[in-house]
N, C-alpha and C. Protein backbone atom coordinates (compact mmCIF):
# COMPACT_ATOMS: atom_id res chain seq x y z
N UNK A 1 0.84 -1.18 0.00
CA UNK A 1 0.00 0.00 0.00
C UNK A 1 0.89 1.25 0.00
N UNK A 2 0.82 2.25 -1.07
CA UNK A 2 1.26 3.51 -0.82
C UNK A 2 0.89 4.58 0.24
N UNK A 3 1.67 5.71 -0.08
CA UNK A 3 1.17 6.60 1.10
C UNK A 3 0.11 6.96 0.57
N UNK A 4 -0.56 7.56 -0.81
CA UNK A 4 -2.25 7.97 -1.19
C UNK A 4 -3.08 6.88 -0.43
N UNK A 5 -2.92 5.60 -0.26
CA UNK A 5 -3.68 4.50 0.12
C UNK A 5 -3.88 4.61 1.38
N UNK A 6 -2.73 5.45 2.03
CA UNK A 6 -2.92 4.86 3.51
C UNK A 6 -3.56 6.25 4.09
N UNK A 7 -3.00 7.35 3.60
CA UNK A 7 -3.69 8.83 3.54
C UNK A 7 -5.53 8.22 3.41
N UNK A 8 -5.95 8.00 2.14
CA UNK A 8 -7.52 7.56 2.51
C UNK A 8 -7.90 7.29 2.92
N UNK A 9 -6.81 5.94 3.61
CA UNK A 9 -7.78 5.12 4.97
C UNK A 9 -7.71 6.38 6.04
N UNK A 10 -6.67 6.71 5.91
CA UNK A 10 -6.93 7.22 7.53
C UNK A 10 -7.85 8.50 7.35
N UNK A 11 -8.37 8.71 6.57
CA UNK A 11 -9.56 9.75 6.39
C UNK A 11 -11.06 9.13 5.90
N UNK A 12 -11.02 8.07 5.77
CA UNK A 12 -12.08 7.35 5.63
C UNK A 12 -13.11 7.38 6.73
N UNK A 13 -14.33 8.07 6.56
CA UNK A 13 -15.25 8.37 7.14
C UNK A 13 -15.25 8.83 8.56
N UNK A 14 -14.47 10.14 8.10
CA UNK A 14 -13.92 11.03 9.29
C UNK A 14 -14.45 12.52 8.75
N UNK A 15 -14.76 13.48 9.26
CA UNK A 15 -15.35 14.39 9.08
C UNK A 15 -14.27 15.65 9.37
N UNK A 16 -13.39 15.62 8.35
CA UNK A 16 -12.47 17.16 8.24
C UNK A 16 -13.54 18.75 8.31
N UNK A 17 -12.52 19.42 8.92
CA UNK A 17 -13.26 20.55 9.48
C UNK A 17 -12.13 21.62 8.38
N UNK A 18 -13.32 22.33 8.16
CA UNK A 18 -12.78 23.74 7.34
C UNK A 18 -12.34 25.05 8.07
N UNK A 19 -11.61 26.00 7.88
CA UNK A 19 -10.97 26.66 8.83
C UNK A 19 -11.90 27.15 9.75
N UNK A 20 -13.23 27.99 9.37
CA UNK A 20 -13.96 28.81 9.82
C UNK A 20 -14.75 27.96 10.87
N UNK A 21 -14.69 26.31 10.73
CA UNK A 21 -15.43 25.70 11.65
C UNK A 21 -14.31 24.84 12.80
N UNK A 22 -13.02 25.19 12.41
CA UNK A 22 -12.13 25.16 13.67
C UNK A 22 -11.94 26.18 14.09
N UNK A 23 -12.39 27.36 14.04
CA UNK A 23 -12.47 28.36 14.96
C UNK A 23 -13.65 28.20 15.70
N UNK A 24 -15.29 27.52 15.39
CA UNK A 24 -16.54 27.33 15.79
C UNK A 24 -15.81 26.22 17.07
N UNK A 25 -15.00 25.27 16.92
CA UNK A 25 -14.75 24.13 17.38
C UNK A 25 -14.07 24.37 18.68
N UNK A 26 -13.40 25.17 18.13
CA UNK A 26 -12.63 25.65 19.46
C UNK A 26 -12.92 26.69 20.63
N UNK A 27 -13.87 27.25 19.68
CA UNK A 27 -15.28 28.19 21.07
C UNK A 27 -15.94 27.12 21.91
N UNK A 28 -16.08 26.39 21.25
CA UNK A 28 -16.47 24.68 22.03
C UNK A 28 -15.85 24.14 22.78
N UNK A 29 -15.02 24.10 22.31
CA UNK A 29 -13.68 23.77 23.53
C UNK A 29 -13.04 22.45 23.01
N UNK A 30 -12.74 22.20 21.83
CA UNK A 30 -12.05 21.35 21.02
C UNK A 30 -10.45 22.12 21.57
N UNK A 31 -9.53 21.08 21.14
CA UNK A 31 -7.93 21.06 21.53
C UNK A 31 -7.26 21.55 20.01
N UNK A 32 -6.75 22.53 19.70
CA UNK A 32 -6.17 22.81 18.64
C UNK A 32 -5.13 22.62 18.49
N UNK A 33 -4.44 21.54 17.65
CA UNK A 33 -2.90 21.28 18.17
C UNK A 33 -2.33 21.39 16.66
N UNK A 34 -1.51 22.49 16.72
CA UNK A 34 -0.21 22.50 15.27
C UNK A 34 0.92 21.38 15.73
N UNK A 35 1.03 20.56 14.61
CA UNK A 35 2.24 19.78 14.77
C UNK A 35 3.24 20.86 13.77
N UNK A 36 3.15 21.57 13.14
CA UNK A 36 3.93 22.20 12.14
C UNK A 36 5.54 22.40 13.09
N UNK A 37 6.68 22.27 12.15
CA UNK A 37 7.56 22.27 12.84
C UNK A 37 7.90 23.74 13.23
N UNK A 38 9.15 24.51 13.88
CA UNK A 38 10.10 25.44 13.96
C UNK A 38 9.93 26.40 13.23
N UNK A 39 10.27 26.22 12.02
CA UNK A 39 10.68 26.73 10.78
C UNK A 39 9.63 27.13 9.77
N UNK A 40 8.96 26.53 9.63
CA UNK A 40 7.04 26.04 9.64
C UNK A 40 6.31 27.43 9.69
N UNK A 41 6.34 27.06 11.14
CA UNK A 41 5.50 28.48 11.88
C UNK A 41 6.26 29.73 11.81
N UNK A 42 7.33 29.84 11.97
CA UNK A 42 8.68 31.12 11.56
C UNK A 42 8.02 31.67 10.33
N UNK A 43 7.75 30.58 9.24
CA UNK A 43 7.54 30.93 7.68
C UNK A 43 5.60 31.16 7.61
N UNK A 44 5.19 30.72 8.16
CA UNK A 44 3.70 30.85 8.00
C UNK A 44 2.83 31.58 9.26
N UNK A 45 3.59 31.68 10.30
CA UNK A 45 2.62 32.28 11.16
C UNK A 45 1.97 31.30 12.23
N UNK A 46 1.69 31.74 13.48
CA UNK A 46 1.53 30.95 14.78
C UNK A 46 0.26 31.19 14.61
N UNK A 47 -0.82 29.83 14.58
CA UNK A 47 -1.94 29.80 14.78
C UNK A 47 -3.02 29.83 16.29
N UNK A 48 -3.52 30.85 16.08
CA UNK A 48 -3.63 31.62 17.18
C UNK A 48 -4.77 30.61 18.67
N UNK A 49 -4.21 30.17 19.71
CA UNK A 49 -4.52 29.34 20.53
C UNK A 49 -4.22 27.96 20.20
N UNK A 50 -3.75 27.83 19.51
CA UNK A 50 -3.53 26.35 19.20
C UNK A 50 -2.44 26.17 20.25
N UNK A 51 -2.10 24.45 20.77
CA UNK A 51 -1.25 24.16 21.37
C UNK A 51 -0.02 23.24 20.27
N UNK A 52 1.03 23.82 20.48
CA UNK A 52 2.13 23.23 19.61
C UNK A 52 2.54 22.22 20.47
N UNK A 53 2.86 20.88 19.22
CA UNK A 53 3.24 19.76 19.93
C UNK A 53 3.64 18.98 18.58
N UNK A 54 4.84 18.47 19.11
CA UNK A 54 5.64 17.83 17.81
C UNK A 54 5.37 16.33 17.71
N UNK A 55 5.19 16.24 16.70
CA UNK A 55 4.84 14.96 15.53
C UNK A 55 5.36 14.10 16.44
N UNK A 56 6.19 13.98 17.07
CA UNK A 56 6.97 12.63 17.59
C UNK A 56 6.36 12.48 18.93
N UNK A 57 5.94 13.15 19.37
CA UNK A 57 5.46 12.91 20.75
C UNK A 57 4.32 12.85 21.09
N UNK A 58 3.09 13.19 20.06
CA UNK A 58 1.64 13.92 19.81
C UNK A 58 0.81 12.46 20.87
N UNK A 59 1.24 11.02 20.08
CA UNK A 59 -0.03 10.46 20.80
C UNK A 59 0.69 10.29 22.49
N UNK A 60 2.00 10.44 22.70
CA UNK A 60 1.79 10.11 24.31
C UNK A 60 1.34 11.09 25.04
N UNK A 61 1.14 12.73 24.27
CA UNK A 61 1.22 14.14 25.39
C UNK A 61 -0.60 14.12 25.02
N UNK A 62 -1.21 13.31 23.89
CA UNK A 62 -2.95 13.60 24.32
C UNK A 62 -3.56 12.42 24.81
N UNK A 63 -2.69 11.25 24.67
CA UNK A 63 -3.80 9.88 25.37
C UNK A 63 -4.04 10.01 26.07
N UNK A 64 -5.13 10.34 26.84
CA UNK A 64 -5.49 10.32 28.71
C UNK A 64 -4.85 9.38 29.16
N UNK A 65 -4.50 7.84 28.59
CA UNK A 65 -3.79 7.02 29.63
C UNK A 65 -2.96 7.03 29.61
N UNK A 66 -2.10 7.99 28.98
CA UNK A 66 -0.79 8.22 29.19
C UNK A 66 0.09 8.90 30.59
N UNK A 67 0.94 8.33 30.87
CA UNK A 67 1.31 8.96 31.90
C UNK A 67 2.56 10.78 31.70
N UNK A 68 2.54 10.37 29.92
CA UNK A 68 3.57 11.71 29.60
C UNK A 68 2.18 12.48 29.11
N UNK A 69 1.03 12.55 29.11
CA UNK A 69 0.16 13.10 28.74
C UNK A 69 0.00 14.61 29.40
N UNK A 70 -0.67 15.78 28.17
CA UNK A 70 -0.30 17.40 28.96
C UNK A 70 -1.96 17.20 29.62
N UNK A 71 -2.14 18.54 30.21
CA UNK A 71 -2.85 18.53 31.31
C UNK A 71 -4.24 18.75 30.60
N UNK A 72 -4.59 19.46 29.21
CA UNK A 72 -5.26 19.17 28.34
C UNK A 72 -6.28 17.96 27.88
N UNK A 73 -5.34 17.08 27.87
CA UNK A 73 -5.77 15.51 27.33
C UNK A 73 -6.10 14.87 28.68
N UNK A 74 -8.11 15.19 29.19
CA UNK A 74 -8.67 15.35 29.77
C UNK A 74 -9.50 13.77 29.72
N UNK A 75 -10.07 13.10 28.47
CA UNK A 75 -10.84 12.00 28.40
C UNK A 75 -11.16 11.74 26.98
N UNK A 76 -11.49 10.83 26.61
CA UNK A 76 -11.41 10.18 25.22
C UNK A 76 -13.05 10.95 24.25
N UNK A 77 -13.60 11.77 25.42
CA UNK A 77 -14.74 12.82 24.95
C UNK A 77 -14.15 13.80 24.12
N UNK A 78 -12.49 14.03 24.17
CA UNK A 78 -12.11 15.06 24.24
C UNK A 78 -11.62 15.55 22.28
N UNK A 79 -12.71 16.64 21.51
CA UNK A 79 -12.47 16.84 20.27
C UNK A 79 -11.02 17.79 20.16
N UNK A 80 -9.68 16.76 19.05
CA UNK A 80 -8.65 17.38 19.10
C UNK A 80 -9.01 17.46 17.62
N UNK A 81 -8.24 18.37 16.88
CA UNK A 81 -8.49 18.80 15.45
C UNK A 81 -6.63 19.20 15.79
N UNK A 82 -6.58 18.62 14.80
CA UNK A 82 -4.83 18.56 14.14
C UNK A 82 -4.68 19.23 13.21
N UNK A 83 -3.48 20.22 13.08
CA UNK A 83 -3.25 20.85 12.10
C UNK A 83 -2.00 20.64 11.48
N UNK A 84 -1.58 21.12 10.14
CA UNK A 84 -0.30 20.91 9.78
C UNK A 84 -0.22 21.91 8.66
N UNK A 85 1.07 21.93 7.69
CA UNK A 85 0.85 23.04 6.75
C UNK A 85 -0.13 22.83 5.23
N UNK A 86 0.04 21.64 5.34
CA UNK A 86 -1.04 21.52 4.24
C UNK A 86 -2.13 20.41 3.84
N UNK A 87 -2.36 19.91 5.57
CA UNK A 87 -3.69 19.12 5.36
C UNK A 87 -3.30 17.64 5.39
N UNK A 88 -2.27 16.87 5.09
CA UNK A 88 -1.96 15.81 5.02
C UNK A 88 -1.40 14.79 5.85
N UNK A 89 -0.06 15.52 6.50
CA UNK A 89 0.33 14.67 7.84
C UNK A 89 -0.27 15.06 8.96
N UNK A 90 -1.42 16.24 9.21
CA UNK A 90 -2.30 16.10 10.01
C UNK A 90 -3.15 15.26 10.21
N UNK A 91 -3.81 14.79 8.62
CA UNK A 91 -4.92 13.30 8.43
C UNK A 91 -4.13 12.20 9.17
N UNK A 92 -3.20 12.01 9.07
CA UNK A 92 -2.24 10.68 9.24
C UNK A 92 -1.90 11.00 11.03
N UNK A 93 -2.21 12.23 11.88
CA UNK A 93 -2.08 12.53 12.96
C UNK A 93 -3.09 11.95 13.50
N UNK A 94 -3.96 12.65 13.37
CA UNK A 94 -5.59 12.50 13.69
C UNK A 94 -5.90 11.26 13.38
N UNK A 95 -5.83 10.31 12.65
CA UNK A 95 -5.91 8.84 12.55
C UNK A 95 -5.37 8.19 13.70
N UNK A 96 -4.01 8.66 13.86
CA UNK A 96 -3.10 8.14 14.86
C UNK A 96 -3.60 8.03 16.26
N UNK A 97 -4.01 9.03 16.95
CA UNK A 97 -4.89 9.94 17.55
C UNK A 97 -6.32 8.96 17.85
N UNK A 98 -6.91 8.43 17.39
CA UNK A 98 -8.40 7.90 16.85
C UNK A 98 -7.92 6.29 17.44
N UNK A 99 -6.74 6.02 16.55
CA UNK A 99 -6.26 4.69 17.38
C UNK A 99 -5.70 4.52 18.75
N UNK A 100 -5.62 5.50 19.27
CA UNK A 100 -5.16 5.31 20.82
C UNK A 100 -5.54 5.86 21.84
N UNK A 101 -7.55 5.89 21.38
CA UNK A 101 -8.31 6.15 22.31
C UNK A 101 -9.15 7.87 22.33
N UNK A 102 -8.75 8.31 20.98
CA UNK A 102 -9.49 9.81 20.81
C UNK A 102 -10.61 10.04 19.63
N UNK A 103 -11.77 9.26 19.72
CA UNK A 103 -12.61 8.98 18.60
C UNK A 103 -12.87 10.16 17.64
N UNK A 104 -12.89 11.62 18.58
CA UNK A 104 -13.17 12.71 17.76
C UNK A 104 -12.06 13.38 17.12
N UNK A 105 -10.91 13.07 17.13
CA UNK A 105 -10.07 13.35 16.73
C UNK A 105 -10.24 13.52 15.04
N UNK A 106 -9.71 14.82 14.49
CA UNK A 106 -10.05 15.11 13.38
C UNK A 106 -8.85 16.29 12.76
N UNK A 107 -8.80 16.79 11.43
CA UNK A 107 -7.92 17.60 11.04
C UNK A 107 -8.73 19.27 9.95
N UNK A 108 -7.57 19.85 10.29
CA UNK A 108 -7.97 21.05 9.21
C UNK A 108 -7.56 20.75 7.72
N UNK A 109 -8.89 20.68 7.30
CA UNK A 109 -8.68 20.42 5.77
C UNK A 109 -8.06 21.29 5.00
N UNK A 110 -6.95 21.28 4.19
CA UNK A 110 -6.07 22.36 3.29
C UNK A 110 -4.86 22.96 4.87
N UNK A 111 -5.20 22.53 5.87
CA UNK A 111 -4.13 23.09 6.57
C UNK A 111 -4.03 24.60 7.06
N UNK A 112 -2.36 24.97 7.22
CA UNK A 112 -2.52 26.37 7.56
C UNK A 112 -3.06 27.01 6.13
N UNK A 113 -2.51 26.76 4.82
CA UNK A 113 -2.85 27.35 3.88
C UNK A 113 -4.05 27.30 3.71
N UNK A 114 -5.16 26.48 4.14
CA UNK A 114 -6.28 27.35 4.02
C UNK A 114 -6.84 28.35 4.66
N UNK A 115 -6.16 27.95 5.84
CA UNK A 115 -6.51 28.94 6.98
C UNK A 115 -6.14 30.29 6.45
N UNK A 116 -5.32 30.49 5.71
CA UNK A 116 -4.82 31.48 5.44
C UNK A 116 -6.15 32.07 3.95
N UNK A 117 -5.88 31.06 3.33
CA UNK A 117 -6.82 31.65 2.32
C UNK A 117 -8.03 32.21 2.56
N UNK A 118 -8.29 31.40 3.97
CA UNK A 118 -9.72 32.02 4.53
C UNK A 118 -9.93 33.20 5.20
N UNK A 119 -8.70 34.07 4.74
CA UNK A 119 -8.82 34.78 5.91
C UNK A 119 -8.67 35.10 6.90
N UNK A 120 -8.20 34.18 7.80
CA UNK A 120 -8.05 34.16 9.32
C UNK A 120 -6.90 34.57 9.74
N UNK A 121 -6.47 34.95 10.89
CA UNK A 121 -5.49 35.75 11.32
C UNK A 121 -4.14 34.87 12.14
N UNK A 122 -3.37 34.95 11.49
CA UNK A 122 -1.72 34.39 11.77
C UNK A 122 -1.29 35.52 12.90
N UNK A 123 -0.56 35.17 13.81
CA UNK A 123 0.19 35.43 14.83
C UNK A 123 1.78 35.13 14.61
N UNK A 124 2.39 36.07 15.43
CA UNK A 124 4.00 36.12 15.52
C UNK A 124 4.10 35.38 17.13
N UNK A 125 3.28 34.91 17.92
CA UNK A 125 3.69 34.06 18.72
C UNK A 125 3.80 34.91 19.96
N UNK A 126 4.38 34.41 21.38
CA UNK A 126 5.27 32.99 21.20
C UNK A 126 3.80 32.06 21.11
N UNK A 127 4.09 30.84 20.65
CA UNK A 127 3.71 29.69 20.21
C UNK A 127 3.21 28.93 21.95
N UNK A 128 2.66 28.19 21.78
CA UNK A 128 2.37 27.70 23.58
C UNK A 128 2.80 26.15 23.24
N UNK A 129 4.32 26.30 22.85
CA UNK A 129 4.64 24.62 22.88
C UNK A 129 5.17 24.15 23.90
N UNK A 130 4.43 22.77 23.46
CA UNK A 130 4.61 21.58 24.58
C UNK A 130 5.61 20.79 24.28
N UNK A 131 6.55 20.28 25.24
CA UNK A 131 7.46 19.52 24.77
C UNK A 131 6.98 18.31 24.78
């Protein structure tokens, strides 16, 4: 199986959210988490309340049964929406995410760049990352 193959599954009958309704999501009290790296956000802009948390560490700092888990990752009720720069290794986050106990776990479709296209407002930070 390629990566297009495995990209579908892991978006297979999952309900991606468009920028304007991860801002709705997060008045709700959904978890906004940029995995985007360093350099990333330097070049595109800090998305504003989101919690930064890097790709390598994402499912132990939101599993509730984790014991490296941040103070955030509250119960498996809990809607996280993943972001990235352009929609893709967020799907493959949020899948990840879904398998280790976070059913609502979901991503921003098109990424920061849509966010951007939509309008919405980029920040110079600082960033609220989690190690």
């Amino acid at each position: 199986m390629g990566v297009d193959e495995v990209l579908a599954a892991a978006r297979q009958g999952v309900r991606r959210l468009r920028p304007h309704e991860v801002v709705d999501a997060a008045a709700r009290g959904a978890l906004v988490v940029d995995t985007r790296t360093e350099a990333h956000r330097r070049e595109q802009g800090e998305l504003p309340g989101a919690l930064v948390i890097d790709r390598t560490v994402l499912e132990w700092r939101l599993d509730p049964t984790s014991p490296w888990r941040i103070p955030e990752a509250t119960g498996p009720d809990l809607q996280v929406v993943v972001v990235c720069r352009h929609g893709y290794s967020s799907s493959l986050a949020a899948a990840s995410l879904r398998a280790v106990g976070l059913p609502r776990a979901t991503d921003l479709e098109g990424g920061v760049q849509a966010w951007v296209a939509a309008g919405l407002p980029l920040g110079e930070g600082p960033a609220d990352v989690r190690p």
